[in-house]
PDB file of N, CA and C in Angstrom:
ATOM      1  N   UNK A   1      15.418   4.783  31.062  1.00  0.00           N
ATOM      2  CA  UNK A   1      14.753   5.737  30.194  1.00  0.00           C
ATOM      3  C   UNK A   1      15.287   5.626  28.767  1.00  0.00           C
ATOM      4  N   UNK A   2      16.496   5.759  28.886  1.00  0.00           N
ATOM      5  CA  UNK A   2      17.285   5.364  27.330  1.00  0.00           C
ATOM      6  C   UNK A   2      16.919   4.354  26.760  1.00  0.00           C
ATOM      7  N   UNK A   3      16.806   3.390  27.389  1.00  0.00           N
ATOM      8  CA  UNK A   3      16.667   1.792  26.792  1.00  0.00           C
ATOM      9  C   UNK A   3      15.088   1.795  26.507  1.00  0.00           C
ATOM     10  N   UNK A   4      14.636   2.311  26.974  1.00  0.00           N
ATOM     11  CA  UNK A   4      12.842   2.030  26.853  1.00  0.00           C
ATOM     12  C   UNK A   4      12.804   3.012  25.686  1.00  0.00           C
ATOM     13  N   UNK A   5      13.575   4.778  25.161  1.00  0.00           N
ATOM     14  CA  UNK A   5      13.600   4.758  23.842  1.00  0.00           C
ATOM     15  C   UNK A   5      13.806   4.115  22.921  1.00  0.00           C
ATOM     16  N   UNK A   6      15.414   3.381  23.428  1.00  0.00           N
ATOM     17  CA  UNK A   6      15.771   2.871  22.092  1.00  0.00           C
ATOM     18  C   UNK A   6      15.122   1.342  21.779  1.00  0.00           C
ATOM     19  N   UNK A   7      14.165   0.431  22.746  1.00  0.00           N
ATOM     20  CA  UNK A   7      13.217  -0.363  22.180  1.00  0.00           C
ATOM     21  C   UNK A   7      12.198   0.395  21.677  1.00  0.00           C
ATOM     22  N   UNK A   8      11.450   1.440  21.659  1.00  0.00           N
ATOM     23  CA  UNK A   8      10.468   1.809  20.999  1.00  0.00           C
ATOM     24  C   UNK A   8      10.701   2.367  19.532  1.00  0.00           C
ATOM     25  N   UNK A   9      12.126   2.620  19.395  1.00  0.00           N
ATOM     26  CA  UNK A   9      12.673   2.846  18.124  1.00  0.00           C
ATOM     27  C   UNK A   9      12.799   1.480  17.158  1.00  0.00           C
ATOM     28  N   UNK A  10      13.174   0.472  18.344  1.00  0.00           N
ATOM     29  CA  UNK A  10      13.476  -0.837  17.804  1.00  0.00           C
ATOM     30  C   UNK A  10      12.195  -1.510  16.872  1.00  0.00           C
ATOM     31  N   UNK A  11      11.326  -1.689  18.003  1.00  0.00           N
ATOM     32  CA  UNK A  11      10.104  -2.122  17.441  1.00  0.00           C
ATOM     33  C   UNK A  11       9.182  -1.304  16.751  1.00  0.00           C
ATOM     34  N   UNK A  12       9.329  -0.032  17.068  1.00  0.00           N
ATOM     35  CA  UNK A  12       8.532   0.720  15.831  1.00  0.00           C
ATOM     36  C   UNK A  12       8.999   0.382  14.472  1.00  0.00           C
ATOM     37  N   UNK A  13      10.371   0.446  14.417  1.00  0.00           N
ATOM     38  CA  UNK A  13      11.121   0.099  12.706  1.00  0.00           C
ATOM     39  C   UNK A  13      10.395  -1.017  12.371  1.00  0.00           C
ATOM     40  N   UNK A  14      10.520  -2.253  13.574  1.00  0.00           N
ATOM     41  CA  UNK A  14      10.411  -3.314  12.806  1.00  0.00           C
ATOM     42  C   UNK A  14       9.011  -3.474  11.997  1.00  0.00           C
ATOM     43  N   UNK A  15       8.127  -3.222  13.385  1.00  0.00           N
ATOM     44  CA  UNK A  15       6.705  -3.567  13.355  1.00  0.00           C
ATOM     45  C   UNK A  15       6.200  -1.953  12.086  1.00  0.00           C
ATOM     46  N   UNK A  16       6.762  -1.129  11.461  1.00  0.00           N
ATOM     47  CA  UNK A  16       6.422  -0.113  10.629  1.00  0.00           C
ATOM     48  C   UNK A  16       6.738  -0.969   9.167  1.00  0.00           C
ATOM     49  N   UNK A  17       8.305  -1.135   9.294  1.00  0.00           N
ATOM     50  CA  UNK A  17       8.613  -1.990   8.194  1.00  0.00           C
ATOM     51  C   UNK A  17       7.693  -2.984   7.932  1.00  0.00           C
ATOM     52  N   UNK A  18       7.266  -3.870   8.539  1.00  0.00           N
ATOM     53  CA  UNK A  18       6.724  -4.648   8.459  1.00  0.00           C
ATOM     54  C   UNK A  18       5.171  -4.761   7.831  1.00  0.00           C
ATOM     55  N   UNK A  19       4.577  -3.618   8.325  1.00  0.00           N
ATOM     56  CA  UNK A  19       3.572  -3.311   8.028  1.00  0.00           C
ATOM     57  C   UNK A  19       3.345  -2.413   6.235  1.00  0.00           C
ATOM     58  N   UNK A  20       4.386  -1.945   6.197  1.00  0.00           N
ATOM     59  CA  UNK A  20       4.329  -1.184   5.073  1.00  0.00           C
ATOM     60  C   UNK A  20       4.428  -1.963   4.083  1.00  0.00           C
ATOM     61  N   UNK A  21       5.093  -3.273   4.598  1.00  0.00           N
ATOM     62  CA  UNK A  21       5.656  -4.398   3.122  1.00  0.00           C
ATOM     63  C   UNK A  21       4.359  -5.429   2.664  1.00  0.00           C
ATOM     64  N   UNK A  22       3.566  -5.138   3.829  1.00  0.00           N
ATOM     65  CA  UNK A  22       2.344  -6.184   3.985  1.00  0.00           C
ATOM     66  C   UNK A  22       1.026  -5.024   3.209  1.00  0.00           C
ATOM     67  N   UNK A  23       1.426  -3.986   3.309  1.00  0.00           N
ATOM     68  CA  UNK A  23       0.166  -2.858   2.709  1.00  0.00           C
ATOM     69  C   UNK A  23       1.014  -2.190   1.522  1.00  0.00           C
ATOM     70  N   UNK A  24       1.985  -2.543   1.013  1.00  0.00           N
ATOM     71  CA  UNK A  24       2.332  -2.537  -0.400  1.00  0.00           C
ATOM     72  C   UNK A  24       2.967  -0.959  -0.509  1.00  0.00           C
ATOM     73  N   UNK A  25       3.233  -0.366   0.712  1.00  0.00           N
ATOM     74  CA  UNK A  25       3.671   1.239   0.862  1.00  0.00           C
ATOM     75  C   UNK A  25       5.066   0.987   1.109  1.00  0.00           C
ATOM     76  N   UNK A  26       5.757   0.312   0.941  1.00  0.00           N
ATOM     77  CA  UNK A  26       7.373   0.037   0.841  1.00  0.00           C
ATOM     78  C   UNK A  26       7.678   0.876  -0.133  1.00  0.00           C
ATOM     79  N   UNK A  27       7.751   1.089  -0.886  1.00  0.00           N
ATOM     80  CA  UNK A  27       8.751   2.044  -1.895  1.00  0.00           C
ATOM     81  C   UNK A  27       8.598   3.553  -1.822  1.00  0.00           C
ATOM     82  N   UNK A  28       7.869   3.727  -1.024  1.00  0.00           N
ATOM     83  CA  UNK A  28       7.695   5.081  -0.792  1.00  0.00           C
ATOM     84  C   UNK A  28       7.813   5.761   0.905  1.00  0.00           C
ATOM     85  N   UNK A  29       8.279   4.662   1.222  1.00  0.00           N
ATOM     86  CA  UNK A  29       8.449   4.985   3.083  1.00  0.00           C
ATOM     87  C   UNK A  29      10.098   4.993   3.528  1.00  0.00           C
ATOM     88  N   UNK A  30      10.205   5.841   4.147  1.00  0.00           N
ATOM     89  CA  UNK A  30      11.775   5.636   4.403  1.00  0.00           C
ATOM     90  C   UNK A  30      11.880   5.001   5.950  1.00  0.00           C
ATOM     91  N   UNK A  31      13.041   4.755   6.346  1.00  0.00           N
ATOM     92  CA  UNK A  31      13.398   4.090   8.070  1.00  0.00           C
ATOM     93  C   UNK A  31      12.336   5.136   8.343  1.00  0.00           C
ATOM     94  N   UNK A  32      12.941   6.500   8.732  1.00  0.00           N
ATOM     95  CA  UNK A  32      12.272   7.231   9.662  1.00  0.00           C
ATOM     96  C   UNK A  32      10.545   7.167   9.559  1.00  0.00           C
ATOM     97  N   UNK A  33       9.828   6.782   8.528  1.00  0.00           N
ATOM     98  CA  UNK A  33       8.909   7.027   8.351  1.00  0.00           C
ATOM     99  C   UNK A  33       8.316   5.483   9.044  1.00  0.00           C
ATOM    100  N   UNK A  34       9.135   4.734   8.729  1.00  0.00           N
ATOM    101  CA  UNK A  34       8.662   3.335   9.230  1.00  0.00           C
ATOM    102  C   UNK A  34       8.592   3.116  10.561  1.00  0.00           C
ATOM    103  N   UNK A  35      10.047   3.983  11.383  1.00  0.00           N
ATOM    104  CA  UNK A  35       9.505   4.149  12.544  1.00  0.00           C
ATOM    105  C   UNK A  35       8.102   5.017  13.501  1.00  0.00           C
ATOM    106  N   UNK A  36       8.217   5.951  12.579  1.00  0.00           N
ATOM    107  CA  UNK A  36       6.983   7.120  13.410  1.00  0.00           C
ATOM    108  C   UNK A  36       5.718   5.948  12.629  1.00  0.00           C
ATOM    109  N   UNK A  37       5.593   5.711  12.030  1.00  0.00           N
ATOM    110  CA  UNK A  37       4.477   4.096  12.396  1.00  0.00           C
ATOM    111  C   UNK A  37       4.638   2.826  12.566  1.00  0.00           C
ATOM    112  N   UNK A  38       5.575   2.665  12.892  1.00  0.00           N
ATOM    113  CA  UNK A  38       5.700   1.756  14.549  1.00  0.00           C
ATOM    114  C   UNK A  38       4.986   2.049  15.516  1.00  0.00           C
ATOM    115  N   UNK A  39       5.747   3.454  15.422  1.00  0.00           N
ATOM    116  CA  UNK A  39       5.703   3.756  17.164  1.00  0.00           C
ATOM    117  C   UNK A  39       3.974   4.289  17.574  1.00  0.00           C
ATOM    118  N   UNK A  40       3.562   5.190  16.134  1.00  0.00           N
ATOM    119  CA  UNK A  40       2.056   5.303  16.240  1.00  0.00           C
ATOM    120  C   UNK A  40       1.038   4.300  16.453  1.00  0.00           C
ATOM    121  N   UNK A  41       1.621   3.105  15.576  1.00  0.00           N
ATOM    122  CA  UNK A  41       1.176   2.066  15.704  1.00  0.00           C
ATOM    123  C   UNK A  41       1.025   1.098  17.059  1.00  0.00           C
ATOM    124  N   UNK A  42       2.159   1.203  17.718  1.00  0.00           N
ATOM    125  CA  UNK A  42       2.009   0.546  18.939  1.00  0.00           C
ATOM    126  C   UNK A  42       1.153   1.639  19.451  1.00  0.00           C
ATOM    127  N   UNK A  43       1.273   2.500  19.315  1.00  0.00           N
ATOM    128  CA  UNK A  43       0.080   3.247  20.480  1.00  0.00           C
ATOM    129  C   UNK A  43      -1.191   2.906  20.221  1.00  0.00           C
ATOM    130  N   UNK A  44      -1.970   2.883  18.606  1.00  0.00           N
ATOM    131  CA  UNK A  44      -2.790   2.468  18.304  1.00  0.00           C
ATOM    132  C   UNK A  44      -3.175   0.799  18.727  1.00  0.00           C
ATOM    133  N   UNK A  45      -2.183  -0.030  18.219  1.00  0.00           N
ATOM    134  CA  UNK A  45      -2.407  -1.529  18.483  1.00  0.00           C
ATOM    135  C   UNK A  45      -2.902  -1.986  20.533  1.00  0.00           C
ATOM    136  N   UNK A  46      -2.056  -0.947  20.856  1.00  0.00           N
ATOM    137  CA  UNK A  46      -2.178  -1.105  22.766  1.00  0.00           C
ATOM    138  C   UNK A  46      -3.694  -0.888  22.652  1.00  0.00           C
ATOM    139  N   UNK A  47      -3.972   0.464  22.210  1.00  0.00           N
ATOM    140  CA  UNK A  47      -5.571   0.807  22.410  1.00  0.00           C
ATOM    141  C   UNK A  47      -6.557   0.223  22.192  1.00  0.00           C
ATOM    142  N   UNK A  48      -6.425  -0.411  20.370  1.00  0.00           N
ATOM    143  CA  UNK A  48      -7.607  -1.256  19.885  1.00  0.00           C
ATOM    144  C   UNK A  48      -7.799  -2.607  21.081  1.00  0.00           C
ATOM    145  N   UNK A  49      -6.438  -3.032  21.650  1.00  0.00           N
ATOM    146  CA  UNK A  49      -6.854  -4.428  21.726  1.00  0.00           C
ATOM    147  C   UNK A  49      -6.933  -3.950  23.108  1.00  0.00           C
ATOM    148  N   UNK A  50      -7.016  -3.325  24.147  1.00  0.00           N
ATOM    149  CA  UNK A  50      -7.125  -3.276  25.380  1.00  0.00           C
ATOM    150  C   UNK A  50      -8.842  -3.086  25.251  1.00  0.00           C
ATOM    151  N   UNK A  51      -9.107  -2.368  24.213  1.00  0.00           N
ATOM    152  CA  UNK A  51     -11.023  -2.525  24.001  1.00  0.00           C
ATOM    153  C   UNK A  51     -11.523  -3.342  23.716  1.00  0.00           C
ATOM    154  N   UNK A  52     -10.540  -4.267  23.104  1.00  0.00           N
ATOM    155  CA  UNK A  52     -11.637  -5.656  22.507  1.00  0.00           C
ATOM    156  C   UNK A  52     -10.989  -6.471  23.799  1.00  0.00           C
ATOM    157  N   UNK A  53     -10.352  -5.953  24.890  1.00  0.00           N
ATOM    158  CA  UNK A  53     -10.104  -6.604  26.388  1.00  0.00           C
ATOM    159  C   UNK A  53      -9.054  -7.996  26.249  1.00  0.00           C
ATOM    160  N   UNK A  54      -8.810  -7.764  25.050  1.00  0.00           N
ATOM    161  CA  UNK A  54      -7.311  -8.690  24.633  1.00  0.00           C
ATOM    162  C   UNK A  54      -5.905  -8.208  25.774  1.00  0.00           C
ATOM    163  N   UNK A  55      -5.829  -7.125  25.949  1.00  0.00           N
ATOM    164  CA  UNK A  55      -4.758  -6.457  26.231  1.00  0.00           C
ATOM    165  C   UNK A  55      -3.606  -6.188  25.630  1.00  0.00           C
ATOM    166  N   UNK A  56      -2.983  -5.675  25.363  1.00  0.00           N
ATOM    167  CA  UNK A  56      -2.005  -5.343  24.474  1.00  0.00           C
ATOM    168  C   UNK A  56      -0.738  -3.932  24.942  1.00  0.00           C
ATOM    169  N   UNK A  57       0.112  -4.196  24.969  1.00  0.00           N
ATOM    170  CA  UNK A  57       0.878  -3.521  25.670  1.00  0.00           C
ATOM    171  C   UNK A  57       2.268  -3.612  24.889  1.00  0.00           C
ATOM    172  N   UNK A  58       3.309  -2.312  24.916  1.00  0.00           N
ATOM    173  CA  UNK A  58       4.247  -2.398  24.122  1.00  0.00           C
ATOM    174  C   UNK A  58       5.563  -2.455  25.108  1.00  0.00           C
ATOM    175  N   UNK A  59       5.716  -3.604  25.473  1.00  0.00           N
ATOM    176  CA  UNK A  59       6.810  -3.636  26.816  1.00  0.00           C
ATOM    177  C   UNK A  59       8.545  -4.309  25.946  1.00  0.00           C
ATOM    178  N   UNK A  60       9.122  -3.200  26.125  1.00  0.00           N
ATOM    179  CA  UNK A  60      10.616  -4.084  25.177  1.00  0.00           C
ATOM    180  C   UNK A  60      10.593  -4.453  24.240  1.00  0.00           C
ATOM    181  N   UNK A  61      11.547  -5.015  23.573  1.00  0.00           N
ATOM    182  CA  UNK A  61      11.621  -5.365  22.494  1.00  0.00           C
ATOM    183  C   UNK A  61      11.407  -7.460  22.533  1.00  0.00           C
ATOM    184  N   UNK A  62      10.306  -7.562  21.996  1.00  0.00           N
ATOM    185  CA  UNK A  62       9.931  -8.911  22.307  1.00  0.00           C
ATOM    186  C   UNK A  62       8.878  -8.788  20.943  1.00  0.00           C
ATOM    187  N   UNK A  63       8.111 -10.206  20.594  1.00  0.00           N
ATOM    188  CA  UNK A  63       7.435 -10.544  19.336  1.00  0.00           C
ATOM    189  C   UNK A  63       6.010  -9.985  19.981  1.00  0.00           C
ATOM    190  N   UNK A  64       5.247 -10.079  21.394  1.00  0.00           N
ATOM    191  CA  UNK A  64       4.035  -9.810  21.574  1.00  0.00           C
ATOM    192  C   UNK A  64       4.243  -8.372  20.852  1.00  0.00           C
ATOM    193  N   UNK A  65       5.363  -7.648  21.604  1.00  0.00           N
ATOM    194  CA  UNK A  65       5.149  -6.020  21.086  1.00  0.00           C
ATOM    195  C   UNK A  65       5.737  -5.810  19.781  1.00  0.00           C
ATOM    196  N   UNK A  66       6.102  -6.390  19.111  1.00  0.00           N
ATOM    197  CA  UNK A  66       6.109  -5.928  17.552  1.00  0.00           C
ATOM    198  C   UNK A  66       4.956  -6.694  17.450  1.00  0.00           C
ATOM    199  N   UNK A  67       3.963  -7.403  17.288  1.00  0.00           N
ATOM    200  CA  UNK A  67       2.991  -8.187  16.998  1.00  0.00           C
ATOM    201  C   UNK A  67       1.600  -6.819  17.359  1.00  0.00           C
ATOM    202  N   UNK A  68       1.730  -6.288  18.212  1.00  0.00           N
ATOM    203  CA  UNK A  68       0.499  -5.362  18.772  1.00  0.00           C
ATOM    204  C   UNK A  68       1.198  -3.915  17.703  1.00  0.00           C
ATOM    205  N   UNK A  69       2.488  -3.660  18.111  1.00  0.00           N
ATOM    206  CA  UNK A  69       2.662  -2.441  17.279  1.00  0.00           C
ATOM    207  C   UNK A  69       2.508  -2.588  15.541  1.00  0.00           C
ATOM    208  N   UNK A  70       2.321  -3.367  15.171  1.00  0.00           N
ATOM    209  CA  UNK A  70       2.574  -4.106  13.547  1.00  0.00           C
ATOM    210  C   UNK A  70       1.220  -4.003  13.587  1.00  0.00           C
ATOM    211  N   UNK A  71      -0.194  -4.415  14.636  1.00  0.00           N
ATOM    212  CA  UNK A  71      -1.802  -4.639  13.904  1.00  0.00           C
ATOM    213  C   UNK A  71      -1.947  -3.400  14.103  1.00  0.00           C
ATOM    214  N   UNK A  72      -1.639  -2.084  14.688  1.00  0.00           N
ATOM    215  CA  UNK A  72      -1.633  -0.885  14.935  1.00  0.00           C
ATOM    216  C   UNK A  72      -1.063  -0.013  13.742  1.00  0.00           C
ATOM    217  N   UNK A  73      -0.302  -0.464  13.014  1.00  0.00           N
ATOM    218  CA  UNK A  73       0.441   0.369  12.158  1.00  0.00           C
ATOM    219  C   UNK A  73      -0.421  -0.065  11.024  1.00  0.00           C
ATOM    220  N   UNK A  74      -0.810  -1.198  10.732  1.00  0.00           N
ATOM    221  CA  UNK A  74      -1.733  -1.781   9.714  1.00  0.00           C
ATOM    222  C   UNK A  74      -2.759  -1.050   9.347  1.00  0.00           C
ATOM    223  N   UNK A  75      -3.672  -0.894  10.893  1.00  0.00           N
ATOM    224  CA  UNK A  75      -4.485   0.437  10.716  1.00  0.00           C
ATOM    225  C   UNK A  75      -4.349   1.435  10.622  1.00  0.00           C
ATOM    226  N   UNK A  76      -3.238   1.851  11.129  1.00  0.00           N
ATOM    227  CA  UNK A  76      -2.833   3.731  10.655  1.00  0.00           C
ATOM    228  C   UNK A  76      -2.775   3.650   9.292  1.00  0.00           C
ATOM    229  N   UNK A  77      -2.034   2.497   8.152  1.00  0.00           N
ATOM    230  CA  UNK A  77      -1.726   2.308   7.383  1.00  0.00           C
ATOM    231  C   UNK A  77      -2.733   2.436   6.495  1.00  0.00           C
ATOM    232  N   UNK A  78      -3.885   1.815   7.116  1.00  0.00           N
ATOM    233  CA  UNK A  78      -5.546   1.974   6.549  1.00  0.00           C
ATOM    234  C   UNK A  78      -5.729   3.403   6.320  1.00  0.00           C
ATOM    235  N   UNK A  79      -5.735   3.635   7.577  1.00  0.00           N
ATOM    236  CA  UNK A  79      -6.338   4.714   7.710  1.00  0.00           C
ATOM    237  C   UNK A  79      -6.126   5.863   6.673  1.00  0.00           C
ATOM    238  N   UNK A  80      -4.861   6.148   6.262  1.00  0.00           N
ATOM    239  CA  UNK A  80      -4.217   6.868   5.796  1.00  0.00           C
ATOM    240  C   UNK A  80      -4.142   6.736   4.408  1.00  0.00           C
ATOM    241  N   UNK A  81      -4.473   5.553   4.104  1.00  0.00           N
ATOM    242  CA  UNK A  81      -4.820   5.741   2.634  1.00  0.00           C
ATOM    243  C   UNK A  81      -6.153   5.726   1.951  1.00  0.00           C
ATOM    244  N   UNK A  82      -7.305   5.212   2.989  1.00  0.00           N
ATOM    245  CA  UNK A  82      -8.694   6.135   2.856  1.00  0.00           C
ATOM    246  C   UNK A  82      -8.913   7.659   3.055  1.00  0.00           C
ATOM    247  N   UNK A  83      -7.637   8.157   3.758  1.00  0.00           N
ATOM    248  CA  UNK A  83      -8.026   9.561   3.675  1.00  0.00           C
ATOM    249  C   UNK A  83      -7.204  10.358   2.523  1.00  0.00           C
ATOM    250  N   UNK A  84      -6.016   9.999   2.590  1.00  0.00           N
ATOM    251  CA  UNK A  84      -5.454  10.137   1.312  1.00  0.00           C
ATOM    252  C   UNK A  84      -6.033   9.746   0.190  1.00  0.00           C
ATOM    253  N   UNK A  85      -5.967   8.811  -0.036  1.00  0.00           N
ATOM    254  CA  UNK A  85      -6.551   7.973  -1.662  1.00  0.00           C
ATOM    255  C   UNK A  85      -5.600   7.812  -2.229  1.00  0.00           C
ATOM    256  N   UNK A  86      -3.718   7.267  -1.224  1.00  0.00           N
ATOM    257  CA  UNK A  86      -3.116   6.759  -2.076  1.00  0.00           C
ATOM    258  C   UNK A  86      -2.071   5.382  -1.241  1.00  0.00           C
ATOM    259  N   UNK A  87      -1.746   4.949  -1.881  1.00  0.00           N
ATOM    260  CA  UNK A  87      -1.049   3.644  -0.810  1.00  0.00           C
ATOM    261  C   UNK A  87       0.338   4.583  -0.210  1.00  0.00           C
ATOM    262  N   UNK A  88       0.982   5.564  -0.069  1.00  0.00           N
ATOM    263  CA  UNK A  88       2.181   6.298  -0.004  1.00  0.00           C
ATOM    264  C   UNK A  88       1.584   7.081   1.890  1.00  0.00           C
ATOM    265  N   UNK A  89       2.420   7.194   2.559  1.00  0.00           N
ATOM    266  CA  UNK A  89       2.346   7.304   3.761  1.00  0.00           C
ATOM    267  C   UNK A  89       2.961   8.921   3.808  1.00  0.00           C
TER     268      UNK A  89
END
Protein backbone atom coordinates (compact mmCIF):
# COMPACT_ATOMS: atom_id res chain seq x y z
CA UNK A 1 0.00 0.00 0.00
CA UNK A 2 2.88 2.37 0.92
CA UNK A 3 4.89 1.64 -2.05
CA UNK A 4 2.01 1.92 -4.56
CA UNK A 5 1.68 5.65 -2.81
CA UNK A 6 4.95 6.47 -2.93
CA UNK A 7 5.19 5.40 -6.91
CA UNK A 8 2.19 7.46 -7.61
CA UNK A 9 3.94 10.36 -5.96
CA UNK A 10 6.96 9.29 -7.97
CA UNK A 11 5.50 9.40 -11.29
CA UNK A 12 3.04 12.01 -10.80
CA UNK A 13 6.20 14.54 -10.06
CA UNK A 14 7.85 13.27 -12.86
CA UNK A 15 5.23 12.92 -15.52
CA UNK A 16 3.62 16.71 -13.94
CA UNK A 17 7.09 18.16 -14.19
CA UNK A 18 7.38 17.09 -17.26
CA UNK A 19 4.41 18.18 -18.66
CA UNK A 20 4.46 21.64 -17.30
CA UNK A 21 8.03 22.23 -18.97
CA UNK A 22 6.58 21.01 -22.33
CA UNK A 23 3.28 23.52 -21.86
CA UNK A 24 5.52 26.39 -20.77
CA UNK A 25 3.68 26.47 -17.00
CA UNK A 26 7.08 25.82 -15.22
CA UNK A 27 7.57 28.99 -13.46
CA UNK A 28 4.55 29.12 -11.91
CA UNK A 29 4.01 25.42 -10.63
CA UNK A 30 5.56 24.20 -7.57
CA UNK A 31 6.62 20.13 -6.72
CA UNK A 32 3.34 19.84 -5.04
CA UNK A 33 1.47 21.21 -7.81
CA UNK A 34 3.40 19.09 -10.31
CA UNK A 35 2.50 16.23 -8.47
CA UNK A 36 -1.44 16.65 -8.04
CA UNK A 37 -0.98 16.68 -12.07
CA UNK A 38 0.75 13.76 -12.35
CA UNK A 39 -1.30 12.04 -10.44
CA UNK A 40 -4.60 13.69 -12.14
CA UNK A 41 -2.99 13.10 -15.08
CA UNK A 42 -2.38 9.48 -14.85
CA UNK A 43 -5.94 9.14 -14.04
CA UNK A 44 -6.83 11.08 -17.04
CA UNK A 45 -4.05 9.46 -19.45
CA UNK A 46 -5.42 5.61 -18.11
CA UNK A 47 -8.95 6.84 -19.27
CA UNK A 48 -8.32 8.59 -22.63
CA UNK A 49 -6.30 5.70 -23.87
CA UNK A 50 -8.30 2.72 -22.51
CA UNK A 51 -11.14 4.53 -25.03
CA UNK A 52 -9.13 4.85 -27.90
CA UNK A 53 -8.58 0.79 -26.65
CA UNK A 54 -4.75 1.50 -26.48
CA UNK A 55 -4.84 0.64 -22.83
CA UNK A 56 -3.08 2.49 -20.51
CA UNK A 57 -2.56 1.84 -16.99
CA UNK A 58 -0.44 3.46 -14.19
CA UNK A 59 1.38 0.34 -12.66
CA UNK A 60 4.84 1.45 -10.64
CA UNK A 61 7.17 3.43 -11.37
CA UNK A 62 8.30 2.46 -15.00
CA UNK A 63 8.45 4.81 -18.49
CA UNK A 64 4.91 3.21 -19.91
CA UNK A 65 3.42 4.94 -16.65
CA UNK A 66 5.08 8.20 -16.66
CA UNK A 67 4.48 8.12 -20.50
CA UNK A 68 0.38 7.64 -19.96
CA UNK A 69 0.48 9.93 -16.77
CA UNK A 70 2.59 12.82 -18.74
CA UNK A 71 -0.28 12.58 -22.11
CA UNK A 72 -2.87 12.95 -19.22
CA UNK A 73 -1.38 15.85 -17.49
CA UNK A 74 -0.82 17.50 -20.99
CA UNK A 75 -4.49 17.54 -21.21
CA UNK A 76 -5.41 18.66 -17.82
CA UNK A 77 -2.75 21.13 -18.70
CA UNK A 78 -5.00 22.04 -21.78
CA UNK A 79 -7.66 21.99 -20.23
CA UNK A 80 -6.97 24.40 -17.68
CA UNK A 81 -5.75 26.98 -19.53
CA UNK A 82 -8.81 27.17 -21.94
CA UNK A 83 -10.77 27.58 -18.97
CA UNK A 84 -8.62 29.82 -17.27
CA UNK A 85 -7.14 31.90 -20.13
CA UNK A 86 -3.80 31.62 -18.63
CA UNK A 87 -0.71 29.20 -19.03
CA UNK A 88 -0.37 29.18 -14.79
CA UNK A 89 -2.00 26.02 -13.20
Amino acid sequence: MLGSIIAWIVVGAIAGWLASVVMGTRRGQSLLEDIVVGIVGGLIGGFVLDLLDIGGEVSGINIASIVVAFIGAVILLVILRAVRGTAQV
